[in-house]
Protein backbone atom coordinates (compact mmCIF):
# COMPACT_ATOMS: atom_id res chain seq x y z
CA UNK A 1 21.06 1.00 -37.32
CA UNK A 2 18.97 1.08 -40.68
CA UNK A 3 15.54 -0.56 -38.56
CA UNK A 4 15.97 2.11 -35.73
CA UNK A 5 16.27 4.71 -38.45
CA UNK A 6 13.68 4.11 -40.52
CA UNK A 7 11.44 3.57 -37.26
CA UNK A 8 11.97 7.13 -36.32
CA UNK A 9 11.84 8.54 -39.73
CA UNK A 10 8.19 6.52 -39.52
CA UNK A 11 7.23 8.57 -36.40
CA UNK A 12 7.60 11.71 -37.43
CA UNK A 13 5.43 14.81 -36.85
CA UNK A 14 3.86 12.26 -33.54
CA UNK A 15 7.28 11.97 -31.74
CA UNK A 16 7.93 15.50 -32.19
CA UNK A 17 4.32 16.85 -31.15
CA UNK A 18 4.88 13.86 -27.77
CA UNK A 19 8.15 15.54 -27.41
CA UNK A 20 6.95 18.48 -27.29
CA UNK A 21 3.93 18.35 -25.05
CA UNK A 22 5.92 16.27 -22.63
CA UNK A 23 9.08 18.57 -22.21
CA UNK A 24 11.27 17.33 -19.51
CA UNK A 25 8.77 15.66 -17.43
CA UNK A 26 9.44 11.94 -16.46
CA UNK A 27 7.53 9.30 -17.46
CA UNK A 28 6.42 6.10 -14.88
CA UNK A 29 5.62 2.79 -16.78
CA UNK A 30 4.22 0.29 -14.36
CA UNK A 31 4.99 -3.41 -16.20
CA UNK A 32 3.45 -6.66 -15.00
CA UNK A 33 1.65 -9.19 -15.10
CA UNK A 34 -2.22 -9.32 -14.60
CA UNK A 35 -2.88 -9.72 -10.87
CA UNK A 36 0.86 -8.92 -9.97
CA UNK A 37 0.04 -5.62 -7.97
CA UNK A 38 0.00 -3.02 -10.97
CA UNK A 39 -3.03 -1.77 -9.76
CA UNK A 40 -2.13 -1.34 -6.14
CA UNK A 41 1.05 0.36 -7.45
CA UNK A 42 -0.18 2.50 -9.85
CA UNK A 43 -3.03 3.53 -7.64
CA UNK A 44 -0.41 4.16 -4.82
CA UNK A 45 1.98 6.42 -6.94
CA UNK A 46 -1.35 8.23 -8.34
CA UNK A 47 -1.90 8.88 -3.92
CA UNK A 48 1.53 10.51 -4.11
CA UNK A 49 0.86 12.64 -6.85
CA UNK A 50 1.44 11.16 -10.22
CA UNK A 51 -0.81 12.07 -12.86
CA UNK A 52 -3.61 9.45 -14.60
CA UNK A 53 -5.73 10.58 -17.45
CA UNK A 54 -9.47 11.81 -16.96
CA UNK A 55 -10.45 8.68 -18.70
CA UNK A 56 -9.79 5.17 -17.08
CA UNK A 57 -11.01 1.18 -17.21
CA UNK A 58 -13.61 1.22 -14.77
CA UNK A 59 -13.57 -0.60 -11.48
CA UNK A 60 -15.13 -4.11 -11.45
CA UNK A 61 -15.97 -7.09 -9.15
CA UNK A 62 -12.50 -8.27 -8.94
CA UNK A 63 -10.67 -4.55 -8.33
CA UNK A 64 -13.36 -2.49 -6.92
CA UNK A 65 -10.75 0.61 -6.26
CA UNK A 66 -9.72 0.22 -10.05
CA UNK A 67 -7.40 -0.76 -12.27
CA UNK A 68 -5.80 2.72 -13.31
CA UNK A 69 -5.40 2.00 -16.91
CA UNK A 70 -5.80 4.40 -19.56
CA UNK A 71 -8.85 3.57 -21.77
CA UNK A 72 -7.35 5.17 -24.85
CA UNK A 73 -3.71 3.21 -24.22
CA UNK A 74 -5.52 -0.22 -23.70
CA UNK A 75 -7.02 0.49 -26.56
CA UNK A 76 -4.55 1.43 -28.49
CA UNK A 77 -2.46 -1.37 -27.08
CA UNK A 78 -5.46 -3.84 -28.18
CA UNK A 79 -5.38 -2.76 -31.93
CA UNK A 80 -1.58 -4.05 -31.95
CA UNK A 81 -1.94 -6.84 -30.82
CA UNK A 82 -4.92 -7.46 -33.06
CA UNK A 83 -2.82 -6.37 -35.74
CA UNK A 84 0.14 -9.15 -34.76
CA UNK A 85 -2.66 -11.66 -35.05
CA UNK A 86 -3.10 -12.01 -30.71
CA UNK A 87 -5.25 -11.18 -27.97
CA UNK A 88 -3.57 -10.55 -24.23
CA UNK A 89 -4.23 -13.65 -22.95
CA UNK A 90 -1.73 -15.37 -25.89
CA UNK A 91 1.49 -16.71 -24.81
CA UNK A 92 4.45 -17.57 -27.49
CA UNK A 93 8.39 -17.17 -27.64
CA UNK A 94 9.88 -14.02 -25.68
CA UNK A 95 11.41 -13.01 -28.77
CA UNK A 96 9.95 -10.83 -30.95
CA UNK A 97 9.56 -11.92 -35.11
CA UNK A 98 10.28 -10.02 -38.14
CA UNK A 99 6.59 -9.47 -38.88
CA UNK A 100 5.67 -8.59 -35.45
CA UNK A 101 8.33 -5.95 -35.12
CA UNK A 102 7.37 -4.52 -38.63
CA UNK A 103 3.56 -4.19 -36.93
CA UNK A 104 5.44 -2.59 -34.04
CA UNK A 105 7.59 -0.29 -35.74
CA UNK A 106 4.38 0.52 -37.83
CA UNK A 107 2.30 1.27 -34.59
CA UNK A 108 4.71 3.88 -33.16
CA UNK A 109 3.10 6.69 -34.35
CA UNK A 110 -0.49 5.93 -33.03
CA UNK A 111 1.63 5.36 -29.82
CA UNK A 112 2.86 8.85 -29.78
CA UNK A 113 -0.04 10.67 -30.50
CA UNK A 114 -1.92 8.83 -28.15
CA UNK A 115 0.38 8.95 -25.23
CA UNK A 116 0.90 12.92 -26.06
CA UNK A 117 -3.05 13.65 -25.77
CA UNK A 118 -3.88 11.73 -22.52
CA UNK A 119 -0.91 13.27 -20.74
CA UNK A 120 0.21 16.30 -22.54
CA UNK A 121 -0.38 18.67 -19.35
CA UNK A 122 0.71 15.84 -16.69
CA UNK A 123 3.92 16.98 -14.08
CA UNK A 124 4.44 13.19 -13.57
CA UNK A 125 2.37 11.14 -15.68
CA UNK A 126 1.99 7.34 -15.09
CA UNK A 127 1.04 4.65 -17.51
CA UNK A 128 -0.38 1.42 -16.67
CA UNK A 129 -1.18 -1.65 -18.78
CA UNK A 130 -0.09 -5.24 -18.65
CA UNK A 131 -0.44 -5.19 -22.40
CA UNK A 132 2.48 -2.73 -22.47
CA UNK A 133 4.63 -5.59 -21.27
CA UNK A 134 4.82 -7.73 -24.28
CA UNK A 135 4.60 -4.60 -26.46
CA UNK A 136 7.87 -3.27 -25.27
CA UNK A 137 9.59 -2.49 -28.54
CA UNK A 138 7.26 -0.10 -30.26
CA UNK A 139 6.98 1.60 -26.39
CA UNK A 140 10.41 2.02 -26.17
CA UNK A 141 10.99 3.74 -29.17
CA UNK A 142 8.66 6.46 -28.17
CA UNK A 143 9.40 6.76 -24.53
CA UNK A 144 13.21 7.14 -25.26
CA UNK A 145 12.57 10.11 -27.55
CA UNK A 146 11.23 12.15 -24.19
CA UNK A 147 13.34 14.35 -23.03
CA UNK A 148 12.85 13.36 -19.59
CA UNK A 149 13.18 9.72 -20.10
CA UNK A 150 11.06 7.22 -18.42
CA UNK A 151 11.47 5.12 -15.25
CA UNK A 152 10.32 1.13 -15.69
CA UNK A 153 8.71 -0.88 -12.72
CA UNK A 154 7.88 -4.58 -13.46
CA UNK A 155 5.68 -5.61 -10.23
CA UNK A 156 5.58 -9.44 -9.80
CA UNK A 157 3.90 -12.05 -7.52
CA UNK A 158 4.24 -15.21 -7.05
CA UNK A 159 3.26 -17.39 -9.85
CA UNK A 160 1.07 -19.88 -7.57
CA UNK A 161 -0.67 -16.69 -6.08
CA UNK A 162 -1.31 -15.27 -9.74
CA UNK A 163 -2.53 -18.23 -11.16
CA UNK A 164 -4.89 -18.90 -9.00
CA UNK A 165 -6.47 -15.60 -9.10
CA UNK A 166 -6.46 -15.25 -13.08
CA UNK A 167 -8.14 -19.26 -12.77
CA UNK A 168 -10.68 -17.61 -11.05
CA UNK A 169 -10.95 -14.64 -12.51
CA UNK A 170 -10.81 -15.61 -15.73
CA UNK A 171 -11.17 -19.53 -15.89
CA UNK A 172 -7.75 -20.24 -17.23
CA UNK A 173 -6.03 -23.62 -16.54
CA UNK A 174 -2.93 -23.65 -14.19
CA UNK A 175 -0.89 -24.15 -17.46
CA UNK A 176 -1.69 -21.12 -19.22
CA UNK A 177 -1.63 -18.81 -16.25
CA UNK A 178 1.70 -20.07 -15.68
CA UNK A 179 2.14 -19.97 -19.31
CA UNK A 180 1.11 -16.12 -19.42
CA UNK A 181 2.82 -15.15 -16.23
CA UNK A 182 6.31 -16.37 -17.84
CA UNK A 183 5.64 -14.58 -20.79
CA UNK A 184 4.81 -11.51 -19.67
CA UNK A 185 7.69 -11.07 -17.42
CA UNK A 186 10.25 -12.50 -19.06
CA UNK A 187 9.61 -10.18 -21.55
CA UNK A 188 9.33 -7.56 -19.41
CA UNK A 189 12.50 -7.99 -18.28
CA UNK A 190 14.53 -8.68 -21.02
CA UNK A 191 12.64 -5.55 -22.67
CA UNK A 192 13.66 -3.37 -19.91
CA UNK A 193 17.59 -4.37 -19.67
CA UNK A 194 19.55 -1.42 -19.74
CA UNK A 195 17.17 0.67 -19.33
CA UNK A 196 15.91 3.40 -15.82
CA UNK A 197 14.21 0.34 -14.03
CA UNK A 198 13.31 -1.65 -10.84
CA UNK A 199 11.46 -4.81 -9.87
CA UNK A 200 8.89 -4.82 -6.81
CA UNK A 201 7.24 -7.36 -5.06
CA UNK A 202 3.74 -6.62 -4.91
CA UNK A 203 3.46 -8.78 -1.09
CA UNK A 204 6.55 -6.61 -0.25
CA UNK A 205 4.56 -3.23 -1.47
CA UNK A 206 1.16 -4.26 0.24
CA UNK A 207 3.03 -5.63 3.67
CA UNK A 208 5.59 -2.19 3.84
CA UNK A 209 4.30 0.05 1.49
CA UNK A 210 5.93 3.39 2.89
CA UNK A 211 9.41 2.03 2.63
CA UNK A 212 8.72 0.33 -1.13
CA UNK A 213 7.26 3.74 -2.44
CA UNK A 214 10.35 4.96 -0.88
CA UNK A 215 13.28 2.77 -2.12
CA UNK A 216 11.53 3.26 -5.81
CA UNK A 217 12.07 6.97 -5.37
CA UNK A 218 15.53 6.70 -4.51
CA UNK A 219 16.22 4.04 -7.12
CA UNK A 220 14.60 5.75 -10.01
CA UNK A 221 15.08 9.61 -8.61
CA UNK A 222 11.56 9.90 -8.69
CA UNK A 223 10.10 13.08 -6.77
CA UNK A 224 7.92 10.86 -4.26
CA UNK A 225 7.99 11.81 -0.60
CA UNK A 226 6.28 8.99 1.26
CA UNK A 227 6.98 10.19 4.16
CA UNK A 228 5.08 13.14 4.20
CA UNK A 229 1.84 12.52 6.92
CA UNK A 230 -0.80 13.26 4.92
CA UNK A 231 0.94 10.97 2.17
CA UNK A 232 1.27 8.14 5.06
CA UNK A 233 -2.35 8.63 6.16
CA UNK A 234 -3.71 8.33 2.19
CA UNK A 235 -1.54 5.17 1.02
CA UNK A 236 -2.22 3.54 4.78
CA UNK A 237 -6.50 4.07 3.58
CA UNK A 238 -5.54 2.97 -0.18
CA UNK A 239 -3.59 -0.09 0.15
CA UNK A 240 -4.91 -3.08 2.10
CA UNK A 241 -3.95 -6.38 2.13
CA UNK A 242 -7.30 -7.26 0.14
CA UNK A 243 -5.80 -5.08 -3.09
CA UNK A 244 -4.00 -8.79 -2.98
CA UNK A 245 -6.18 -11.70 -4.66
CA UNK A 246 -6.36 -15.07 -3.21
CA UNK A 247 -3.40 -16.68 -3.39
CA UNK A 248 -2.52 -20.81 -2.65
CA UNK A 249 -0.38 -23.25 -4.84
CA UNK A 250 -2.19 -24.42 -8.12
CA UNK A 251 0.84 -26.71 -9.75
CA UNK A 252 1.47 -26.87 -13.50
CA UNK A 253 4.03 -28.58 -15.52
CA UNK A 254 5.82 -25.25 -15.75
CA UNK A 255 5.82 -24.33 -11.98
CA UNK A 256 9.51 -25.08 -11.33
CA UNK A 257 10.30 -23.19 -14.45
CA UNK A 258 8.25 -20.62 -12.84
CA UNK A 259 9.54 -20.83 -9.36
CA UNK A 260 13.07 -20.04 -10.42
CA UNK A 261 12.60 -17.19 -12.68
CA UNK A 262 10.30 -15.72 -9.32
CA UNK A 263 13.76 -16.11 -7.32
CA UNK A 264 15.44 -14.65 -9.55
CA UNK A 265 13.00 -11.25 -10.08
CA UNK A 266 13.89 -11.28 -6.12
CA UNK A 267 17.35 -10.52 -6.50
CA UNK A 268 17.06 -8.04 -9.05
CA UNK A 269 14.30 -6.39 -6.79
CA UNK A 270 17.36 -6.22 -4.28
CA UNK A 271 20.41 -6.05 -6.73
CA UNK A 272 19.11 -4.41 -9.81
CA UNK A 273 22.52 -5.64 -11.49
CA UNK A 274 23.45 -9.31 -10.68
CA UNK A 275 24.84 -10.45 -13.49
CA UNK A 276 24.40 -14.06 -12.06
CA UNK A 277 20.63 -13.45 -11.75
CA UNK A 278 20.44 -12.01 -15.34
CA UNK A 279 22.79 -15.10 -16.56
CA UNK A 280 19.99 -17.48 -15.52
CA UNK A 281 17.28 -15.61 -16.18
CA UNK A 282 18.42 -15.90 -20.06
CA UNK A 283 18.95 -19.65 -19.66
CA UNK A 284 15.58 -19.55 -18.06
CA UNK A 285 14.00 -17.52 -20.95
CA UNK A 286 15.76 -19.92 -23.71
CA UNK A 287 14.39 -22.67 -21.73
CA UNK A 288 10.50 -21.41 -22.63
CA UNK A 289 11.20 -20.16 -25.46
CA UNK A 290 11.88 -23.76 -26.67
CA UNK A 291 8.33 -25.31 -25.37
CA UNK A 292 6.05 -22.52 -25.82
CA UNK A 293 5.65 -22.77 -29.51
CA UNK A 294 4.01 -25.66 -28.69
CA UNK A 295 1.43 -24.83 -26.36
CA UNK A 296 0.45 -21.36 -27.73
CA UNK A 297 -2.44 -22.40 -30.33
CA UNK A 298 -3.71 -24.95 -27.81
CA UNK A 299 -4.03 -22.31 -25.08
CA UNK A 300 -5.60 -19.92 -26.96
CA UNK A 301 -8.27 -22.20 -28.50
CA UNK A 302 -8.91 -23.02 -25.16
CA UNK A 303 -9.29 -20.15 -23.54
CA UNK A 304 -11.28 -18.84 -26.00
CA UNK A 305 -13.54 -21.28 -25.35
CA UNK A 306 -13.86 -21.15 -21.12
CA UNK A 307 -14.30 -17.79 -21.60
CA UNK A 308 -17.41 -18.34 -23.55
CA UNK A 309 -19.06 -20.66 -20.64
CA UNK A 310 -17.88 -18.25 -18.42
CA UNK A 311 -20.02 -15.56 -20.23
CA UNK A 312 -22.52 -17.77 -20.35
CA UNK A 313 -22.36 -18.52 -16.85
CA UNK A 314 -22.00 -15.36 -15.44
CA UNK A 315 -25.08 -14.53 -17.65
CA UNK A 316 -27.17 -17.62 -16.18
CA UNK A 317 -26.13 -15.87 -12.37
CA UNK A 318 -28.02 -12.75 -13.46
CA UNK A 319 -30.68 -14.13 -15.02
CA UNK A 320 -31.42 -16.67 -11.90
CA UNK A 321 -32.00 -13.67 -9.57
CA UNK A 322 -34.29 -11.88 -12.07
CA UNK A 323 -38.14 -12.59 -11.81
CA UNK A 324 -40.03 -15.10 -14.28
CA UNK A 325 -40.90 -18.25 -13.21
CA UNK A 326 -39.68 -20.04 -16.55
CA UNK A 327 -36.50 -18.81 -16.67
CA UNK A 328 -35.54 -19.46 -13.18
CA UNK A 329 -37.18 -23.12 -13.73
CA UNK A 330 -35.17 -23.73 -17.10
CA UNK A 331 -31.64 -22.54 -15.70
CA UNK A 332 -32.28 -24.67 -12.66
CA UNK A 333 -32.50 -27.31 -14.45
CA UNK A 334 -29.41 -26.84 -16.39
CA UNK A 335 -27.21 -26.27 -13.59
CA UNK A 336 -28.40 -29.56 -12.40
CA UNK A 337 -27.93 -31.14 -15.76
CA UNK A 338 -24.09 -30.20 -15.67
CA UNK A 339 -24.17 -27.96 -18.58
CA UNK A 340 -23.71 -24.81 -16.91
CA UNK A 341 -21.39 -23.45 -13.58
CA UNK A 342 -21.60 -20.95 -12.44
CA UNK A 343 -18.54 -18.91 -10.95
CA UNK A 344 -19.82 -18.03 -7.77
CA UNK A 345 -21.31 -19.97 -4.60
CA UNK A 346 -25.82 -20.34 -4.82
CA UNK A 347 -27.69 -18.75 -2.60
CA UNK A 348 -29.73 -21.21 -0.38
CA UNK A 349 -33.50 -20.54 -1.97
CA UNK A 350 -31.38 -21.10 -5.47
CA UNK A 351 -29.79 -24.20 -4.59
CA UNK A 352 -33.12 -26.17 -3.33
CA UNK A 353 -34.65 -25.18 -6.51
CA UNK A 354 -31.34 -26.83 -8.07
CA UNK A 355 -32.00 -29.95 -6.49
CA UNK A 356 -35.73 -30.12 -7.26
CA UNK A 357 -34.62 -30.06 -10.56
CA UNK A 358 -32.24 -32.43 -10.73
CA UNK A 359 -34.79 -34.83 -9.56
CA UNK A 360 -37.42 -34.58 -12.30
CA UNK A 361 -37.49 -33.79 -16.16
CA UNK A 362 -37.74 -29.91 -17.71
CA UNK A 363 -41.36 -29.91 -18.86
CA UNK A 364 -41.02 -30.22 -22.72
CA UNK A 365 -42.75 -27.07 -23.84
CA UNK A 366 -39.97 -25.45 -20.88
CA UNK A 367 -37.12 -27.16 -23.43
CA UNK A 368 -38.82 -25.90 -26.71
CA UNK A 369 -39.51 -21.93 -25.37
CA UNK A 370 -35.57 -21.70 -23.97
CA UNK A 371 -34.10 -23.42 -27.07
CA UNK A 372 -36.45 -21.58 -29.81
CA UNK A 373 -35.82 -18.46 -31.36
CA UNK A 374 -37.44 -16.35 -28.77
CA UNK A 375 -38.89 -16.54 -25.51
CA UNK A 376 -41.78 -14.50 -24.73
CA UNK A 377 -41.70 -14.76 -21.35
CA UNK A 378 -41.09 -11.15 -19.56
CA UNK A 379 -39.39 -12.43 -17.03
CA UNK A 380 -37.03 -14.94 -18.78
């Protein structure tokens, strides 16, 4: 295969150097979507003694215990999908075109190098990014050159459940979380066929997670022991059911699409090789494939956009609770007004002054110091 050989003759000293600092050692990819369970995956297979880099994404509001990604492979990860002209939040055909697997095959390299420096001295390193999902070609081709191999696990969740939390999260529509949590798995899938892999449930992992972390070990010959006590005791403190983010039914006109390719990610969680289930889930790929050409540059624009009133809303919530009489007076207004919204419920004391707003006029020279240039007001 000319491609395949010119991709390796591309990586070059960095496939030899991740060859060699990786030796025989297995690699773990965790593959998902964002707010399928990665997290509470990766973080459990970290308790039972797989190896994360020193330096990782930092814990926020909406995963307090983490999210176990590698800052130098999301970043890494970020530059190629800058280079293919995307961001992580775009959605487009499964398949892969000839100028995005050119950036891919180009990207290797970096790949290498960067996966042989954050885990060079790991027994059983474990990689985590949703990005690596939709990226799976140029990951492949570096992974497959360890001697060791790698092991695949795409975590899902129910499509209703993620969408909901990415809405909030992130202030998608219904449509493009939908839209995002097709094409992230679907590729994920189709990226992984043939390959060391196995599909988990992420309400299955939080509900049982002894026996999960067990049947991956056996499926993948992975050297986890679950049922060691101390293990038991340490996943029993790490996983709880709130690692899961609030889940309820948010419809979109590609939720039936959705629903079926969910059923079938069940039975390959069970029966790794139905050929029925794969059979439909290429009929089921084919079938977004055909519409999502059409939605991707709408999506985008729009997100783009919600996620600069989100900034700005999220911005407003801070600035609310900070002293300075103007600024709380100004922003009150504005909620009332409609033009901001904030993400997250009022306190009381903020609310009344909400109201009071609403029911008068911002003083004009209130108007001309938040629109001007500056605002000299310390606490605004």
């Amino acid at each position: 295969n000319r491609a395949r050989e010119s991709l390796a003759t591309g990586v070059g000293r960095a496939i030899f150097r991740c060859f060699h600092e990786m030796g025989q050692r297995q690699l773990i990819v965790v593959l998902g979507m964002h707010r399928c369970g990665t997290s509470a995956l990766t973080g459990a297979l970290h308790v039972m003694g797989g190896d994360l880099p020193e330096n990782l994404l930092p814990g926020s509001e909406e995963n307090t215990k983490g999210y176990f990604e590698p800052q130098a492979i999301v970043e890494r990860n970020d530059v190629i999908l800058r280079a293919m002209g995307r961001e992580w939040f775009d959605v487009g055909p499964t398949a892969f075109t000839q100028e995005d697997l050119a950036v891919l095959r180009a990207q290797a390299a970096p790949l290498a190098e960067t996966l042989a420096s954050e885990y060079g001295s790991a027994a059983l390193p474990i990689i985590k990014d949703p990005r690596i999902s939709v990226l799976l070609p140029a990951w492949k081709e570096v992974t497959q050159t360890l001697p060791g191999g790698a092991a695949f696990i795409v975590a899902y969740r129910h499509p209703a459940a993620v969408s909901k939390s990415l809405g909030q999260r992130n202030d998608f529509t219904p449509v493009h979380c939908v839209a995002l949590w097709l094409h992230c798995l679907l590729r994920a899938e189709i990226g992984t066929r043939g390959l060391k892999r196995a599909f988990v449930n992420a309400n299955t992992l939080v509900s049982d997670p002894i026996a999960e972390l067990d049947r991956l070990g056996r499926v993948l010959d992975l050297p986890l022991n679950p049922d060691r006590p101390e293990v038991r005791r340490a996943i029993a403190k790490f996983i709880e059911p709130e690692l899961l983010h609030p889940s309820g039914a948010t419809p979109s006109v590609l939720s039936a699409l959705a629903e079926n390719v969910f059923r079938q990610l069940e039975v390959l969680s069970q029966t790794p090789d139905s050929a029925e289930a794969l059979a439909r889930l290429d009929e089921l790929r084919a079938d977004f494939d055909a519409v999502a050409p059409f939605m991707a540059e709408a999506l985008h624009d729009l997100a783009r956009a919600r996620g600069e009133q989100l900034r700005v809303n999220k911005a407003a919530a801070k600035w609310l609770s900070r002293p300075g009489k103007v600024a709380r007076n100004y922003l009150a207004y504005r909620l009332a007004d409609g033009f901001l919204r904030l993400p997250v419920p009022l306190p009381s004391s903020v609310q009344d002054r909400v109201a009071r707003a609403a029911k008068k006029r911002a003083p004009a020279d209130v108007i001309r110091k938040w629109t001007g240039a500056r605002a000299k007001d310390s606490g605004g």
